[in-house]
Protein backbone atom coordinates (compact mmCIF):
# COMPACT_ATOMS: atom_id res chain seq x y z
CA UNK A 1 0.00 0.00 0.00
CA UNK A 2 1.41 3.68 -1.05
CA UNK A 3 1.87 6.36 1.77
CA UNK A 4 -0.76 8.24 -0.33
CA UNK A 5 -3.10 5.30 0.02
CA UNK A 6 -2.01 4.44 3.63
CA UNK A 7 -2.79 8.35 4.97
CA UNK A 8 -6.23 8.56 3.22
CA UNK A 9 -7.29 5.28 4.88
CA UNK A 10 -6.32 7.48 8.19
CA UNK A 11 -8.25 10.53 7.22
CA UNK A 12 -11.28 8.04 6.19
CA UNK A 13 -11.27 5.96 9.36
CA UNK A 14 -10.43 9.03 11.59
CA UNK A 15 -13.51 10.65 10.44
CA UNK A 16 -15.48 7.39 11.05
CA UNK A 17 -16.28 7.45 7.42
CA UNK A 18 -17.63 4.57 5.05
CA UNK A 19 -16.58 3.86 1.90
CA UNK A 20 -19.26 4.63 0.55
CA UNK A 21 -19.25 8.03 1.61
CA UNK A 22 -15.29 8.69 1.28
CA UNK A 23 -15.36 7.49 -2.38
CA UNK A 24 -18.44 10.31 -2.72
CA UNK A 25 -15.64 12.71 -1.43
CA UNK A 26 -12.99 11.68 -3.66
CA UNK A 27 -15.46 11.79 -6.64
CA UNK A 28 -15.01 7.88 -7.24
CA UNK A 29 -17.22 5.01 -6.95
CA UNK A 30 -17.06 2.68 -3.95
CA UNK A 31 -16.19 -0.55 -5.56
CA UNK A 32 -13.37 1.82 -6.69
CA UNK A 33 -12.38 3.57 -3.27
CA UNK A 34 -12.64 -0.30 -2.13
CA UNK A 35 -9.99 -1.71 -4.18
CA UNK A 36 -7.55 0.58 -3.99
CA UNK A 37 -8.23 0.42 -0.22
CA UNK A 38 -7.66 -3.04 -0.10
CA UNK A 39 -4.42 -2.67 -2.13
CA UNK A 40 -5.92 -4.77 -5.35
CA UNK A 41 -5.93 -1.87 -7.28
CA UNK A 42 -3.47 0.89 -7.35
CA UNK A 43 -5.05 4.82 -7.09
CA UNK A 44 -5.72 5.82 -10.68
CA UNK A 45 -6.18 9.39 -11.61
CA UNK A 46 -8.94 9.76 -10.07
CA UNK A 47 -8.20 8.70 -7.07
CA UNK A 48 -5.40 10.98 -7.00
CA UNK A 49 -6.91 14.51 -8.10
CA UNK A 50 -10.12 13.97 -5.76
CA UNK A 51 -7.43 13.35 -2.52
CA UNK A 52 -5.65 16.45 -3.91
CA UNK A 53 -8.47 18.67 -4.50
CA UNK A 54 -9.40 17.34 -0.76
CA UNK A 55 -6.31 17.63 0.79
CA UNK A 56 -3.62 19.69 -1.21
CA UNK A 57 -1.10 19.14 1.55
CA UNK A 58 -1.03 15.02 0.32
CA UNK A 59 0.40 16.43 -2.90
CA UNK A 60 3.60 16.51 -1.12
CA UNK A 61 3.54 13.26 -0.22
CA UNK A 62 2.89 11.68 -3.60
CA UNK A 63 5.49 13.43 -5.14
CA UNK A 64 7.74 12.41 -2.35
CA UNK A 65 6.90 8.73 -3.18
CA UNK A 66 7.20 9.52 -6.88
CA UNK A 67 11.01 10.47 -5.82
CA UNK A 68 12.03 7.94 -3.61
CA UNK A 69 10.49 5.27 -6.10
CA UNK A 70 12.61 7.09 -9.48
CA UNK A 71 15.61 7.16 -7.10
CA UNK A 72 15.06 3.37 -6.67
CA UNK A 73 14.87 1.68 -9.83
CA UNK A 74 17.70 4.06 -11.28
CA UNK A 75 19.99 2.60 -8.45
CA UNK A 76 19.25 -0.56 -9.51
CA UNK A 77 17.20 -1.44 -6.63
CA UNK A 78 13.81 -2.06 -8.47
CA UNK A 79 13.74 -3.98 -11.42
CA UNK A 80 12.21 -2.89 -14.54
CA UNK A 81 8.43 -4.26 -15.53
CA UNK A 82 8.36 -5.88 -18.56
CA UNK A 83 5.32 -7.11 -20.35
């Protein structure tokens, strides 16, 4: 699970939110909101601009992730994905 994904679970479950009603927030549907949740699905665009539009602050760390994750595979540490 992504920090992005892992600190809007905290923001849903601090406000004793649903799914149902945090993927209304994020402008997604639930079965949507659900998977990435569950980490089956990773946060699509979607996803992404609703938390940010939400919560601009999170923007930081996304980009923060984007970083560390770039860093990463051009150290060698991640291998590439091939098809």
């Amino acid at each position: 699970m992504s920090e992005l994904v892992r600190r809007l679970v905290k923001i849903q479950t601090d406000r004793g939110l649903t799914n149902a009603e945090f993927a209304r927030m994020l402008g997604v549907n639930q079965a949507t909101w659900s998977m990435v949740r569950s980490g089956s699905r990773e946060p699509g665009k979607k996803v992404i601009e609703g938390a940010f539009r939400l919560w601009p602050e999170l923007s930081y760390v996304y980009a923060q992730a984007l970083q560390t994750e770039t860093r990463a595979y051009h150290d060698g540490r991640v291998e590439a994905v091939t098809p």
